[in-house]
Protein backbone atom coordinates (compact mmCIF):
# COMPACT_ATOMS: atom_id res chain seq x y z
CA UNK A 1 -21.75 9.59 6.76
CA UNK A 2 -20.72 9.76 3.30
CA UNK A 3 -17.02 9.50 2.10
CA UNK A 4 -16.15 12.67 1.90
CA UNK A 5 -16.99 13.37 5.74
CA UNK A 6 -15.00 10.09 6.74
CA UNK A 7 -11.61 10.57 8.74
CA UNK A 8 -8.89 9.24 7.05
CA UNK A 9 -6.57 8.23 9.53
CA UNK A 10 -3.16 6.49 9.79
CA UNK A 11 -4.91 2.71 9.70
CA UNK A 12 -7.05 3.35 6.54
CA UNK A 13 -4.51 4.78 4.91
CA UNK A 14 -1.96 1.54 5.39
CA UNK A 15 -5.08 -0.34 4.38
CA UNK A 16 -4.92 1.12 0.99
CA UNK A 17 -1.02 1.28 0.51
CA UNK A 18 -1.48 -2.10 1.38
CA UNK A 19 -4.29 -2.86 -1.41
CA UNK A 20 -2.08 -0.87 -4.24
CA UNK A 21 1.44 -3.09 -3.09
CA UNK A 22 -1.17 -6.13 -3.55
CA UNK A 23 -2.09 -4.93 -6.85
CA UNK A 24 1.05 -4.59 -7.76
CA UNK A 25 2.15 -8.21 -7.57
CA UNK A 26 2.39 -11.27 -9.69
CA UNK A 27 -0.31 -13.56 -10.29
CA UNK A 28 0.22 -17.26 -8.96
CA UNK A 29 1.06 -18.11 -12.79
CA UNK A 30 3.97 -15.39 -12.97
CA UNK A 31 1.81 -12.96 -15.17
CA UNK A 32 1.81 -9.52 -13.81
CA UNK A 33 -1.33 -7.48 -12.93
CA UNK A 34 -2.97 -5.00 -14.94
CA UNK A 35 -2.87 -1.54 -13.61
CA UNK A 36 -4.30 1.63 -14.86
CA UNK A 37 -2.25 4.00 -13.80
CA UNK A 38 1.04 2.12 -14.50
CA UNK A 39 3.59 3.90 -17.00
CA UNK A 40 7.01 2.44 -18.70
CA UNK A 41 8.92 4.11 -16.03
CA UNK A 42 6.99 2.91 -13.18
CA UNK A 43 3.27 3.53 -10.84
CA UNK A 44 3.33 6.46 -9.00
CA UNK A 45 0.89 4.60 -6.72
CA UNK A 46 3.37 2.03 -5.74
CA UNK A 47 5.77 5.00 -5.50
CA UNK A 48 3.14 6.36 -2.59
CA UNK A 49 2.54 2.94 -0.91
CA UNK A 50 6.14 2.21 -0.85
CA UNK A 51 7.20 4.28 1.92
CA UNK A 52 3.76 4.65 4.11
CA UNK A 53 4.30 0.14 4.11
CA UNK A 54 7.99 0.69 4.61
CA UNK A 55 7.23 3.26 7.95
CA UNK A 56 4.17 0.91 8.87
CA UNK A 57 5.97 -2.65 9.11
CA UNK A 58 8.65 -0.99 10.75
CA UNK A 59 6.21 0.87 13.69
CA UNK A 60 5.11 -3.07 13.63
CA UNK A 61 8.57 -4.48 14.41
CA UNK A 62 9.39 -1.91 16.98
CA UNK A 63 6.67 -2.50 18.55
CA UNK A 64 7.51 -6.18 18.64
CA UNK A 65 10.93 -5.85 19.75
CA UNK A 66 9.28 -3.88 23.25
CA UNK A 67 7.62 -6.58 24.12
């Protein structure tokens, strides 16, 4: 299958939120990543991620609290 005839479904898309919110963060020496797509006022890619990692970890904790 190529790409284009892969499903994308709820799992690979937290798996790439996850990858841009890990982009997004410091380096161990403080220094902040480069990012392509990042402007003055922001990334609209961690503006995406944000809430699709906000309504993931909190499926996660609910899901914890059940048990």
């Amino acid at each position: 299958m190529s790409r284009v005839e892969e499903r994308v479904d709820r799992a690979f898309v937290v798996e790439v939120a996850s990858m841009v919110e890990a982009a997004h963060q410091p380096r161990d020496d403080g220094r902040p990543r480069a990012c392509l797509y990042c402007t003055p006022d922001g990334c609209e890619r961690v503006a995406w991620a944000a809430p699709i990692l906000a309504a993931h970890r909190e499926r996660r904790a609910a899901a914890c609290r059940r048990r």
